[in-house]
N, C-alpha and C. Protein backbone atom coordinates (compact mmCIF):
# COMPACT_ATOMS: atom_id res chain seq x y z
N UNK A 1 -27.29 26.17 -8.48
CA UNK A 1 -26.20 25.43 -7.86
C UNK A 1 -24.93 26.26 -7.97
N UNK A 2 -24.21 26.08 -6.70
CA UNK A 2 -22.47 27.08 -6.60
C UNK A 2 -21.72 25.99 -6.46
N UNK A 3 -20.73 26.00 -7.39
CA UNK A 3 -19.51 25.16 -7.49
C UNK A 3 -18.55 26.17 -6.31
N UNK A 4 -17.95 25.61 -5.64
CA UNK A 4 -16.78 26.48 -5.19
C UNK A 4 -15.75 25.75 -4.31
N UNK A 5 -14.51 26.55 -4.44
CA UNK A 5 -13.98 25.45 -3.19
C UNK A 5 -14.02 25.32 -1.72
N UNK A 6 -13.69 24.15 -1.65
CA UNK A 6 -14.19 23.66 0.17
C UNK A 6 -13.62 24.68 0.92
N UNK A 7 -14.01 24.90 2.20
CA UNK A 7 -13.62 25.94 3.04
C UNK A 7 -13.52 24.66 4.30
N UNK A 8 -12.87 25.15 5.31
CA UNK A 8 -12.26 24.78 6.47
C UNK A 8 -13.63 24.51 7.27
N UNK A 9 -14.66 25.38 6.86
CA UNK A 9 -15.99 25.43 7.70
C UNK A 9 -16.97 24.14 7.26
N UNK A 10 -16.32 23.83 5.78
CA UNK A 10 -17.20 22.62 5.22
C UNK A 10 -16.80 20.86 5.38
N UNK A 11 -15.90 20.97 6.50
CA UNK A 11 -15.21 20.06 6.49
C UNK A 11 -16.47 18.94 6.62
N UNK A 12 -17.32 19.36 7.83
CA UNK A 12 -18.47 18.28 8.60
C UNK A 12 -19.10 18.11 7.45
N UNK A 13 -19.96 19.02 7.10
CA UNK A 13 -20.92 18.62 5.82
C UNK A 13 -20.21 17.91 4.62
N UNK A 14 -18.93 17.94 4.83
CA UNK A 14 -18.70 17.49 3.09
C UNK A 14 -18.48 15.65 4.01
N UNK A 15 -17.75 15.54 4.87
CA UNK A 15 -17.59 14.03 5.77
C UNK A 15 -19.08 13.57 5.13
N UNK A 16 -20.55 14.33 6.05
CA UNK A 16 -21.44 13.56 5.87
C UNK A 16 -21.88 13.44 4.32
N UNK A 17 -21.77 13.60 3.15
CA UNK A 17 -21.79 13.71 2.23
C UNK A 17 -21.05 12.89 1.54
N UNK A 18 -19.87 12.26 1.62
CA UNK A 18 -18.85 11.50 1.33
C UNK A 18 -19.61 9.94 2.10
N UNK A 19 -20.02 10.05 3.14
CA UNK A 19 -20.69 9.32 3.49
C UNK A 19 -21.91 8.28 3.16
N UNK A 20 -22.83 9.87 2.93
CA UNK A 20 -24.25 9.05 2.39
C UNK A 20 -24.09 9.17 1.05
N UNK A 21 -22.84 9.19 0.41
CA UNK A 21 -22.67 8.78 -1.13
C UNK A 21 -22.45 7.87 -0.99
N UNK A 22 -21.57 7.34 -0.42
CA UNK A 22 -20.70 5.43 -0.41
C UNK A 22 -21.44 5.00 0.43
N UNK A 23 -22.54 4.81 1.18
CA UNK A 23 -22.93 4.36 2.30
C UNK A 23 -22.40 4.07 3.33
N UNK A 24 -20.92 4.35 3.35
CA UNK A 24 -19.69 3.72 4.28
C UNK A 24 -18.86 4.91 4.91
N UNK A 25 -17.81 4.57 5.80
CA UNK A 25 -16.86 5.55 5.90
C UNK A 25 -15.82 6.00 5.70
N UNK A 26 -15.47 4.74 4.86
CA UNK A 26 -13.58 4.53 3.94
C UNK A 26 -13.43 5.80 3.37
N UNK A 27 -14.29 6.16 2.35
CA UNK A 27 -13.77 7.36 1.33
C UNK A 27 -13.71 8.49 2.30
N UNK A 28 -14.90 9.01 3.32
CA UNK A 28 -14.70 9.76 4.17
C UNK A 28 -13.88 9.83 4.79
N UNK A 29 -13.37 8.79 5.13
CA UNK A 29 -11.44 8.73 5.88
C UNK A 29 -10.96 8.72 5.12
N UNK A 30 -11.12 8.52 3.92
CA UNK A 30 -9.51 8.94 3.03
C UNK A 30 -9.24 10.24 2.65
N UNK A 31 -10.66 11.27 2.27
CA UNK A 31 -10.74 12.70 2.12
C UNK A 31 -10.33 13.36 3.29
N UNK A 32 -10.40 13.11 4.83
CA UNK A 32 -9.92 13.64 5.87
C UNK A 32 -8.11 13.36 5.70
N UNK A 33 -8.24 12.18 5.85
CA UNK A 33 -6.54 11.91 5.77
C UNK A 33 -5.60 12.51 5.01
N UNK A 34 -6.40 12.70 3.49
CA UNK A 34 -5.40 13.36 2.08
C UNK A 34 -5.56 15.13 2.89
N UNK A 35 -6.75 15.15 3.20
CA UNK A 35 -6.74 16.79 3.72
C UNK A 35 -5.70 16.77 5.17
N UNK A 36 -5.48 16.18 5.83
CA UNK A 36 -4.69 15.92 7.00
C UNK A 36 -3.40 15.71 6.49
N UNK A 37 -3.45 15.08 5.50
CA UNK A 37 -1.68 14.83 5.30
C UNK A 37 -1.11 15.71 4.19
N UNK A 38 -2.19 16.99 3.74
CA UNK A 38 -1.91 17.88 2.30
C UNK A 38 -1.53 17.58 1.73
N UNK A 39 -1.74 16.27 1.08
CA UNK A 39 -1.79 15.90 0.02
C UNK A 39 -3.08 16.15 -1.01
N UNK A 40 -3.85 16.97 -0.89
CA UNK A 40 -5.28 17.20 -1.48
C UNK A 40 -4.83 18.55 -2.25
N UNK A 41 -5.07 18.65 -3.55
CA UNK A 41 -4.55 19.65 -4.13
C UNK A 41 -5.93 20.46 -4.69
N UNK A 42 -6.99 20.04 -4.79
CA UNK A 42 -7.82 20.71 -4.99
C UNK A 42 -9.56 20.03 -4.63
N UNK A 43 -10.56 20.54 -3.53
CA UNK A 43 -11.39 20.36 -2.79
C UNK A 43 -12.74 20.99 -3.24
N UNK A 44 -13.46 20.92 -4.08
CA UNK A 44 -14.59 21.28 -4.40
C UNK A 44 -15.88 20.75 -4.43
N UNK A 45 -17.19 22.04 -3.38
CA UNK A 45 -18.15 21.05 -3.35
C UNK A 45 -18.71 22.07 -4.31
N UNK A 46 -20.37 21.14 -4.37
CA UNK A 46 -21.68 21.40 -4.79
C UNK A 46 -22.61 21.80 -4.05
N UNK A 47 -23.02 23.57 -4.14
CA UNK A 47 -24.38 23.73 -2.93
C UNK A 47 -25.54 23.90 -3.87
N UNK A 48 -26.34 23.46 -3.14
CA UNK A 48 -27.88 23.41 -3.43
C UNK A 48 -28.35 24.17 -2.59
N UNK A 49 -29.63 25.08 -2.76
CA UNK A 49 -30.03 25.78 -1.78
C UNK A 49 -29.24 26.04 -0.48
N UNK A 50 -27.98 26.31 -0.34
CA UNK A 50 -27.17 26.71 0.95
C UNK A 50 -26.84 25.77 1.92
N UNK A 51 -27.38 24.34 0.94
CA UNK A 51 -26.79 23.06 1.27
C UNK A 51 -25.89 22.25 0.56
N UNK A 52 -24.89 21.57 1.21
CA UNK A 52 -23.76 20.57 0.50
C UNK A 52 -23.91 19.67 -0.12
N UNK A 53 -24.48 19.14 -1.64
CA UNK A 53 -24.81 18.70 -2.19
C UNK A 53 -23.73 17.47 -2.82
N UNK A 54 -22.55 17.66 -3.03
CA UNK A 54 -21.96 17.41 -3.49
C UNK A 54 -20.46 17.53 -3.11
N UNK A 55 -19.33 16.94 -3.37
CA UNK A 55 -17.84 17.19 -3.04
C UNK A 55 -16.77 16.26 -4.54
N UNK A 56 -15.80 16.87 -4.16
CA UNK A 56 -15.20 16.27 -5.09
C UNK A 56 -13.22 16.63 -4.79
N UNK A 57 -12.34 15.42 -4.71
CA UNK A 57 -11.40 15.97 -4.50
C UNK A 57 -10.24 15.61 -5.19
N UNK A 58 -8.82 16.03 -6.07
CA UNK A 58 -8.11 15.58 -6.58
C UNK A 58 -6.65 15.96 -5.77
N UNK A 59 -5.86 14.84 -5.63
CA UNK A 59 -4.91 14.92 -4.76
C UNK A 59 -3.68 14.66 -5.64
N UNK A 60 -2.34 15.19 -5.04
CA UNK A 60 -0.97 14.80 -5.27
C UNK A 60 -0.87 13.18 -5.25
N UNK A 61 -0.10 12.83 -6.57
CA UNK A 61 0.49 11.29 -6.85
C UNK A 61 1.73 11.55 -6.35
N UNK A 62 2.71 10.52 -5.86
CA UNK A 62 3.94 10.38 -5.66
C UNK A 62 4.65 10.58 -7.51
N UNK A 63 4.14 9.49 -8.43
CA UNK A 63 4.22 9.71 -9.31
C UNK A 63 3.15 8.92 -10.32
N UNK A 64 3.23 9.55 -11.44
CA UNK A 64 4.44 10.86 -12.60
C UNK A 64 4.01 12.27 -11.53
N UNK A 65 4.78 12.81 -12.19
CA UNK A 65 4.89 13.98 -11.86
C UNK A 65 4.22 14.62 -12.37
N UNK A 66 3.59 15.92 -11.78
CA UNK A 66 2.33 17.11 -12.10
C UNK A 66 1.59 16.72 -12.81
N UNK A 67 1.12 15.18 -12.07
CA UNK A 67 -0.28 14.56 -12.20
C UNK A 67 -0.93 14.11 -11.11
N UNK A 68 -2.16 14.17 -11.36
CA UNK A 68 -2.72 14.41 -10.19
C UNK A 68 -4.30 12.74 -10.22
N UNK A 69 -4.48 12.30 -8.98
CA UNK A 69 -5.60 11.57 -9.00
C UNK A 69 -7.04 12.25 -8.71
N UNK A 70 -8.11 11.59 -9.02
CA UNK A 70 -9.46 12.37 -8.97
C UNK A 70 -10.01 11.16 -8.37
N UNK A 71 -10.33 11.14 -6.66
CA UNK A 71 -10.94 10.65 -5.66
C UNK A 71 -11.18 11.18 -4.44
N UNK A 72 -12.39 11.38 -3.71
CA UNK A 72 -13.91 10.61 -4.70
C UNK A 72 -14.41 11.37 -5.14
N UNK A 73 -15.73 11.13 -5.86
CA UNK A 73 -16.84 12.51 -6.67
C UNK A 73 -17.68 11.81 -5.33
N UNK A 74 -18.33 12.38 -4.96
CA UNK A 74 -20.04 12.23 -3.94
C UNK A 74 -20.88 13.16 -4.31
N UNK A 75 -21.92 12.91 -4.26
CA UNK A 75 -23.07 13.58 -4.45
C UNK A 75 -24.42 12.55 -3.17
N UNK A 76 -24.80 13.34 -2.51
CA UNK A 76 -25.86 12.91 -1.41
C UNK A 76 -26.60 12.22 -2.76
N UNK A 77 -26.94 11.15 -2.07
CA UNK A 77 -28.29 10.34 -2.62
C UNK A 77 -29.46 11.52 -3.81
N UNK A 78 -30.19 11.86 -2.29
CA UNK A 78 -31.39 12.27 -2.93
C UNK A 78 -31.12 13.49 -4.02
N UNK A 79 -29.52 14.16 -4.08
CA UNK A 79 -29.28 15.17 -5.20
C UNK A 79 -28.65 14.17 -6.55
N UNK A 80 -28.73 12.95 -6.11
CA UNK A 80 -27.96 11.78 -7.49
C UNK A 80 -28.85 12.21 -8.84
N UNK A 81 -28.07 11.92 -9.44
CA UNK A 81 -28.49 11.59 -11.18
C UNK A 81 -29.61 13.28 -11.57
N UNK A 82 -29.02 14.22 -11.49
CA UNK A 82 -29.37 15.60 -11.22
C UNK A 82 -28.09 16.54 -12.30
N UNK A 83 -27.06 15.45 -12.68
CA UNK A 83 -26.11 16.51 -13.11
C UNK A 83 -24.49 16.94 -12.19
N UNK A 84 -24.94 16.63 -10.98
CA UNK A 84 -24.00 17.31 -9.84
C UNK A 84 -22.95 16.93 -10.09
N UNK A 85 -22.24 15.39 -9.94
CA UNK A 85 -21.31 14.86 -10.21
C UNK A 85 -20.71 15.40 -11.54
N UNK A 86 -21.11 15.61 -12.46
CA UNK A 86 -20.78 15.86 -13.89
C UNK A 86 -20.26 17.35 -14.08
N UNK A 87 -20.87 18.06 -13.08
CA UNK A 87 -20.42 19.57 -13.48
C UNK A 87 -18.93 19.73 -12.46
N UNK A 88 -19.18 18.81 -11.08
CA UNK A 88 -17.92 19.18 -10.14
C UNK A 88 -17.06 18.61 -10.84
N UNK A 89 -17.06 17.30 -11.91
CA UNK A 89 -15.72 16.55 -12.85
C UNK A 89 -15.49 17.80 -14.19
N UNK A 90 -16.17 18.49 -14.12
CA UNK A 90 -16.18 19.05 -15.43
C UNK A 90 -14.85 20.42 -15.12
N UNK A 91 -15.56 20.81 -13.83
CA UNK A 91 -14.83 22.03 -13.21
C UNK A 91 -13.48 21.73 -12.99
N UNK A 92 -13.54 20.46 -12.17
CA UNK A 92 -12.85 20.11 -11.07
C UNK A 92 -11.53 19.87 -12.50
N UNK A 93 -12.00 19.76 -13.71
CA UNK A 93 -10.78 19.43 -14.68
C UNK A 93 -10.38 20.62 -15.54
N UNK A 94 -11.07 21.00 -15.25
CA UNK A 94 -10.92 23.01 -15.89
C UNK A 94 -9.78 23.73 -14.91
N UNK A 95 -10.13 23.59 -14.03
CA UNK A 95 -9.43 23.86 -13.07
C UNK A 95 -8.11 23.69 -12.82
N UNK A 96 -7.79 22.36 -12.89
CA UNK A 96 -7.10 21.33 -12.75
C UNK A 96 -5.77 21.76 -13.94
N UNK A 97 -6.50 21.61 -15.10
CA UNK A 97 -5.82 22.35 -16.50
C UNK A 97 -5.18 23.54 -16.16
N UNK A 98 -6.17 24.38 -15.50
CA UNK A 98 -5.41 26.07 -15.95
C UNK A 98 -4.63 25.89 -14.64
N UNK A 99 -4.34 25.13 -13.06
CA UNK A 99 -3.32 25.18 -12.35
C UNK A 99 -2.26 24.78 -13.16
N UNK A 100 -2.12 23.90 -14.82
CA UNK A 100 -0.89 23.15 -15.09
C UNK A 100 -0.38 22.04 -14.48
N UNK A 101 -1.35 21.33 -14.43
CA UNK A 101 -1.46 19.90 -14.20
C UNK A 101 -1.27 19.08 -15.28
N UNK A 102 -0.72 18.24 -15.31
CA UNK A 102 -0.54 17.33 -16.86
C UNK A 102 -1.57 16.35 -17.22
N UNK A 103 -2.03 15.95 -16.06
CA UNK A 103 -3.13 14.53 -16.50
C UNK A 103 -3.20 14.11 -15.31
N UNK A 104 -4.64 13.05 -15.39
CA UNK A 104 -5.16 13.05 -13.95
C UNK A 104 -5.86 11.20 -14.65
N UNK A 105 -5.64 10.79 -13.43
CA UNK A 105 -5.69 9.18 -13.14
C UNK A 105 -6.94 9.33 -11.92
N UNK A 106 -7.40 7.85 -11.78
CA UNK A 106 -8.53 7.53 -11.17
C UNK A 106 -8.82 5.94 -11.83
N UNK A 107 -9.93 5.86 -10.29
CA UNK A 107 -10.07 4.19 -10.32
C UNK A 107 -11.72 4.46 -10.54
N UNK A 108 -12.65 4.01 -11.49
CA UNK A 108 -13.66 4.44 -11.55
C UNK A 108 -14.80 3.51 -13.03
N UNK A 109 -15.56 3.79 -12.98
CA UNK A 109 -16.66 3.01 -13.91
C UNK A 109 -16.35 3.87 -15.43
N UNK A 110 -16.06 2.47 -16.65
CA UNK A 110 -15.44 3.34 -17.55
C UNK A 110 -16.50 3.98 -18.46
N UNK A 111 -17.47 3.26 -18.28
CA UNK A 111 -18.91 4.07 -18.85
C UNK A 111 -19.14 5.35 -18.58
N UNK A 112 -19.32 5.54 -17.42
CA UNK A 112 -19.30 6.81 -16.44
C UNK A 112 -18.39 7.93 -16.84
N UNK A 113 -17.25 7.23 -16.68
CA UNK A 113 -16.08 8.41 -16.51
C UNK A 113 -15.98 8.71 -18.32
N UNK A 114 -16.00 8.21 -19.28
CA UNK A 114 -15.25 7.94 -20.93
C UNK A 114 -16.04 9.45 -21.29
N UNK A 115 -17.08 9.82 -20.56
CA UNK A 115 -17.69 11.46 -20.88
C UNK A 115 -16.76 12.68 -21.22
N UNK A 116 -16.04 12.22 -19.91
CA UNK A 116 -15.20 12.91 -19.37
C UNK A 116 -14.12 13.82 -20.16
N UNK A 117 -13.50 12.39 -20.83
CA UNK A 117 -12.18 12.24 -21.67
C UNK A 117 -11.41 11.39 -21.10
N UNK A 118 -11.56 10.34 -20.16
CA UNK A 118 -10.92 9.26 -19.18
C UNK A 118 -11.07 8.06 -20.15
N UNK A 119 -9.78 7.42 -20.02
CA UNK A 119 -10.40 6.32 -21.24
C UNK A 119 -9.01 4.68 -20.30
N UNK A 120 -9.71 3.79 -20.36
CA UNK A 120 -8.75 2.87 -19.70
C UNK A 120 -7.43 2.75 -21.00
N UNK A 121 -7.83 3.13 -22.07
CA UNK A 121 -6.31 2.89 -23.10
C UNK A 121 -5.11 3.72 -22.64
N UNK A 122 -6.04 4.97 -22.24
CA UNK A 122 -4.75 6.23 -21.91
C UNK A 122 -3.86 5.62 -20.54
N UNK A 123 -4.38 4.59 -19.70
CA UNK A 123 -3.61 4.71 -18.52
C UNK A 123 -3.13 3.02 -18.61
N UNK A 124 -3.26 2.15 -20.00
CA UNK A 124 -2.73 0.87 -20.00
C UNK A 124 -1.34 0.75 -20.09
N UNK A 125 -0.53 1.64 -20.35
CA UNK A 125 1.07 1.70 -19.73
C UNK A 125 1.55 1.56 -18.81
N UNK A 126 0.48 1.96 -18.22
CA UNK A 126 0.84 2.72 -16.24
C UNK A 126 0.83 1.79 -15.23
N UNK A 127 1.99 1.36 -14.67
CA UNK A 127 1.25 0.35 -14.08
C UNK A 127 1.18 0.70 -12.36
N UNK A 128 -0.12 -0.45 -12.17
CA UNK A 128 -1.06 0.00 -10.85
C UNK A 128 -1.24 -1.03 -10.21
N UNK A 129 -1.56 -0.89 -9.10
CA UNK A 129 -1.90 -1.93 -7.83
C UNK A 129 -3.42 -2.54 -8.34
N UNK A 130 -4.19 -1.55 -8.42
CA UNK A 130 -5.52 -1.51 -8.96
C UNK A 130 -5.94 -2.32 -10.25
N UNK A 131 -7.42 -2.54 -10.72
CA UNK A 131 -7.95 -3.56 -11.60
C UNK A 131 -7.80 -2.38 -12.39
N UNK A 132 -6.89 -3.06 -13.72
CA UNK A 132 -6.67 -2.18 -14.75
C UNK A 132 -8.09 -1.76 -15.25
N UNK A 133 -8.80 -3.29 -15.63
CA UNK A 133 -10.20 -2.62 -16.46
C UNK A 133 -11.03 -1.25 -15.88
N UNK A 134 -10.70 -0.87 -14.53
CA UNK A 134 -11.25 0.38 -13.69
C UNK A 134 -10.33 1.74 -13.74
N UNK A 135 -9.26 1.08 -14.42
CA UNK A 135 -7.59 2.14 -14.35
C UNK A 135 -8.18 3.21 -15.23
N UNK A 136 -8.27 4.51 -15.38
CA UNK A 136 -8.22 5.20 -16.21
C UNK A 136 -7.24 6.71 -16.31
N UNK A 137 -7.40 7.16 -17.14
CA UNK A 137 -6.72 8.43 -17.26
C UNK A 137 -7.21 9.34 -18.02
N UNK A 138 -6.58 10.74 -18.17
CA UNK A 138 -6.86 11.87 -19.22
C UNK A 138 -5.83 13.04 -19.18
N UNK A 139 -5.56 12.47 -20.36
CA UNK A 139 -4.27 14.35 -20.58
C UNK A 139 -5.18 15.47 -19.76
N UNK A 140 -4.44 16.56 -19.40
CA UNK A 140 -4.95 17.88 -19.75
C UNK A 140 -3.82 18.67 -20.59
N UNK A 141 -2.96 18.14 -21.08
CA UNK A 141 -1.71 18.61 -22.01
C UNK A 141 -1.22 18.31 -22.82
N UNK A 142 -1.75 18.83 -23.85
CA UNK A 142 -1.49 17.65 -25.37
C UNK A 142 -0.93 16.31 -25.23
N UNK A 143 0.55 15.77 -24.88
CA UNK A 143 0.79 14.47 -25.36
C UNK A 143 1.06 14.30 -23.60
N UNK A 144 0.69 14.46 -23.24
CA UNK A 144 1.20 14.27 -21.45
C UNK A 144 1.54 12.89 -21.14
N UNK A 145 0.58 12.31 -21.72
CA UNK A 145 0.23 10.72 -20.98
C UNK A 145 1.01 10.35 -22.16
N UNK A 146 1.02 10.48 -23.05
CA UNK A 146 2.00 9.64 -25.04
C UNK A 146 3.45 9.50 -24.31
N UNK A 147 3.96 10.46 -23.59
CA UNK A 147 5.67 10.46 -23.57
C UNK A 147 5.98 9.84 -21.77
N UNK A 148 4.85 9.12 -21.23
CA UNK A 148 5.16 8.95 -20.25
C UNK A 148 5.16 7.18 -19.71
N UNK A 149 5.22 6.82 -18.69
CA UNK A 149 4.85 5.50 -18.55
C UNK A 149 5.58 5.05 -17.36
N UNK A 150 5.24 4.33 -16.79
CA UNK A 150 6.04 3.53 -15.29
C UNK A 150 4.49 3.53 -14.64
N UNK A 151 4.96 3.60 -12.78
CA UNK A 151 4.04 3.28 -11.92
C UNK A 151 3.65 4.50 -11.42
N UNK A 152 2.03 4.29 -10.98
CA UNK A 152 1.18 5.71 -10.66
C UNK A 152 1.53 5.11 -9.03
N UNK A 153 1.98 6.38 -8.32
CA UNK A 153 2.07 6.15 -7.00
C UNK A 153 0.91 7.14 -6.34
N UNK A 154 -0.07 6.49 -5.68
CA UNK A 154 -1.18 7.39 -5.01
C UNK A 154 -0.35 7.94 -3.81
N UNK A 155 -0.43 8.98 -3.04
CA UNK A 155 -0.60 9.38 -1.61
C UNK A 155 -0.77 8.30 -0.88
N UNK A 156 0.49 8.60 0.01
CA UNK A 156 0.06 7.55 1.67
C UNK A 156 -1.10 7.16 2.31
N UNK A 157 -2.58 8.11 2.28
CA UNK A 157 -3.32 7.81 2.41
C UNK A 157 -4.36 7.04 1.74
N UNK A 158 -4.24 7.06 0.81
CA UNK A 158 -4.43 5.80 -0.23
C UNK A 158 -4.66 4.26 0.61
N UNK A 159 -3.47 3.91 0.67
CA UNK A 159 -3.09 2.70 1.53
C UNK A 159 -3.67 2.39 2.17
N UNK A 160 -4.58 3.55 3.16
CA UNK A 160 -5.21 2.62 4.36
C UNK A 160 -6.89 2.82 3.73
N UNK A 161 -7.08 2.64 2.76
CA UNK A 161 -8.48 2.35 2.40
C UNK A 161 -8.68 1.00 1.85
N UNK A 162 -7.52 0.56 1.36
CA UNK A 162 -7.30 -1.00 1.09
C UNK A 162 -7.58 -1.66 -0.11
């Protein structure tokens, strides 16, 4: 498997992929839109045999500042529960770190994500539109999230997923 980032050429394959992860087309319109409105700060899929296995994207918040959200992870069906998801969150926060990013928010399953270092305590200050019990967060900078607090503002495109 090649982690790498999205290219301009992967736009189609990563749509259908975003797709037959959610079964729907919301998240797929919201990954076009954040990429349409550059607000997408960092785009990485998963290939499998020279196929798109996987995507993953973290975009600009209005605020806090030089923090960033992590939506969506996809992984096609038949590549699920394989690892995929886990290595593009793993990267996708390595990454994320050495650009100098402070901490990264997301709406997500806290079982799932608490692997991570996402924990719903880190982001119970913050306040959100969203079901807190799904609210989570994670430094990538020692006290990032300790000295901070107010409202997480997602990207405009946000909004129209509802």
């Amino acid at each position: 498997m090649i982690i790498r980032e999205e290219t301009p050429e992967d736009a189609s394959a990563v749509r259908k992929v975003v797709e037959a992860a959610f079964a729907r087309t919301a998240e797929a319109d919201l990954v076009e839109a954040l990429r349409d409105a550059g607000d997408g700060v960092m785009s990485l899929v998963a290939e499998v045999g020279g196929e798109l296995a996987g995507h993953i994207l973290f975009s600009k918040l209005q605020a806090p500042d030089r923090c960033i959200a992590l939506a969506p992870v996809s992984v096609t069906p038949s590549r699920q529960n394989q690892g995929i998801g886990s290595m593009l969150i793993r990267e996708g926060l390595a990454r994320a770190k050495r650009d100098g990013w402070q901490a990264v928010f997301l709406l997500g399953e806290p079982e799932y994500y608490r692997r991570f270092g996402f924990s719903v305590e880190a982001a119970a200050k913050f306040e959100t539109e969203y079901p807190k019990a799904y609210f989570m967060a994670r430094a990538l900078v020692g006290r990032a999230l300790e000295e901070r607090a107010g409202a997480v503002v997602y990207a405009p495109p946000f909004q129209a997923l509802g």
